[in-house]
Protein backbone atom coordinates (compact mmCIF):
# COMPACT_ATOMS: atom_id res chain seq x y z
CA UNK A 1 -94.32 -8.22 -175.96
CA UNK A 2 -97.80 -6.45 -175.75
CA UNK A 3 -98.13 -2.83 -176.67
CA UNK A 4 -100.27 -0.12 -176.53
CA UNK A 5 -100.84 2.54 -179.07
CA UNK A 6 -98.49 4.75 -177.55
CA UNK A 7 -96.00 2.23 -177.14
CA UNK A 8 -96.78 1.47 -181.34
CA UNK A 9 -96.75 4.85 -182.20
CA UNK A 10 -93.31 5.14 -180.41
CA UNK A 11 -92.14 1.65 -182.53
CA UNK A 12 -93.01 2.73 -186.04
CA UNK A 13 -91.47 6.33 -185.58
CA UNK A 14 -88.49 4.67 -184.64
CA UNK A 15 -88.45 1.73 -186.93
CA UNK A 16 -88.60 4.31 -189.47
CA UNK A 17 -85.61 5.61 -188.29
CA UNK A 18 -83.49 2.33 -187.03
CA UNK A 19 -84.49 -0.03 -189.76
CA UNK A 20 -86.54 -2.63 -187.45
CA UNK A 21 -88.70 -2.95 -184.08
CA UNK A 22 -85.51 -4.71 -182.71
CA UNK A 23 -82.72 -2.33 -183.61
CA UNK A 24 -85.74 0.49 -182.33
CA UNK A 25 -85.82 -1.23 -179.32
CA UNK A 26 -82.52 -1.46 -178.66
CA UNK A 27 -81.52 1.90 -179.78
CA UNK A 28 -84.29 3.06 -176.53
CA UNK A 29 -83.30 0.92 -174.33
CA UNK A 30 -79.53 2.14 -174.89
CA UNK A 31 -80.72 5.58 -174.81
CA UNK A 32 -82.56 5.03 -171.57
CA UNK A 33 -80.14 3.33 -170.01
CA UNK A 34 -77.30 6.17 -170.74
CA UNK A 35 -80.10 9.19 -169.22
CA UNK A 36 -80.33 6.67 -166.42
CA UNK A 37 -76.59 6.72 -165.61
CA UNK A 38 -76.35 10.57 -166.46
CA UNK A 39 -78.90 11.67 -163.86
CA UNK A 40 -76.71 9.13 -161.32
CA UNK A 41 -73.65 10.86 -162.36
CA UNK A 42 -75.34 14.36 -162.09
CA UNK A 43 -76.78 13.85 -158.34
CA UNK A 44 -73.27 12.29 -157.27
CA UNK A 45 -71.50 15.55 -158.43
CA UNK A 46 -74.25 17.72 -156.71
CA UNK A 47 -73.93 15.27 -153.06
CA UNK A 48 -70.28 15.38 -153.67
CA UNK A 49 -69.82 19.02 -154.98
CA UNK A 50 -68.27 20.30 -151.59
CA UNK A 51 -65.37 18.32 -151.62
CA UNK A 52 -62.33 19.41 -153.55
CA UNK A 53 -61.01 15.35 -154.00
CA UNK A 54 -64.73 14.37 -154.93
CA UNK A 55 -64.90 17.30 -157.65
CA UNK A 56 -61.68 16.63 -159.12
CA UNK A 57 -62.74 13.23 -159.80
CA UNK A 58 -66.15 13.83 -160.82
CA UNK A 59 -65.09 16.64 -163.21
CA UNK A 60 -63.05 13.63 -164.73
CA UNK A 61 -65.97 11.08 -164.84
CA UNK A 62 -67.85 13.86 -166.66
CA UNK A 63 -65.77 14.98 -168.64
CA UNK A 64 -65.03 11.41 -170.18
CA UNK A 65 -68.71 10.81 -170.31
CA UNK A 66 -68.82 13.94 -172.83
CA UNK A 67 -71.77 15.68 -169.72
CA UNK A 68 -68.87 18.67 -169.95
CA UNK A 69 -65.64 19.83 -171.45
């Protein structure tokens, strides 16, 4: 993989902190992939917010994501 010095910048800060550029890799591609599927879960509850079956069950997907209590 080619990188920029943004993208090694990024690397070494979290190398530092994960051990290795493949465990810092993984650990942001995790992390992306999580904010990815909160946003989805946020604009579903906002499309869905004005129906009482639809919020019941998104108050339940949210709350077992940890996005509220």
């Amino acid at each position: 993989m080619r990188t920029d010095e943004a993208m090694e910048t990024a690397l070494k800060a979290l190398t530092g902190e994960r051990g290795s550029r493949t465990e810092a890799v993984r650990y942001a591609l995790l992390r992306a992939y999580k904010e990815q599927l909160l946003e989805q879960a946020s604009e579903d509850a906002e499309r869905l917010k004005d129906d009482p079956e639809d919020q019941a069950e998104m108050l339940a997907i949210q709350r077992f994501m940890g996005v509220t209590e």
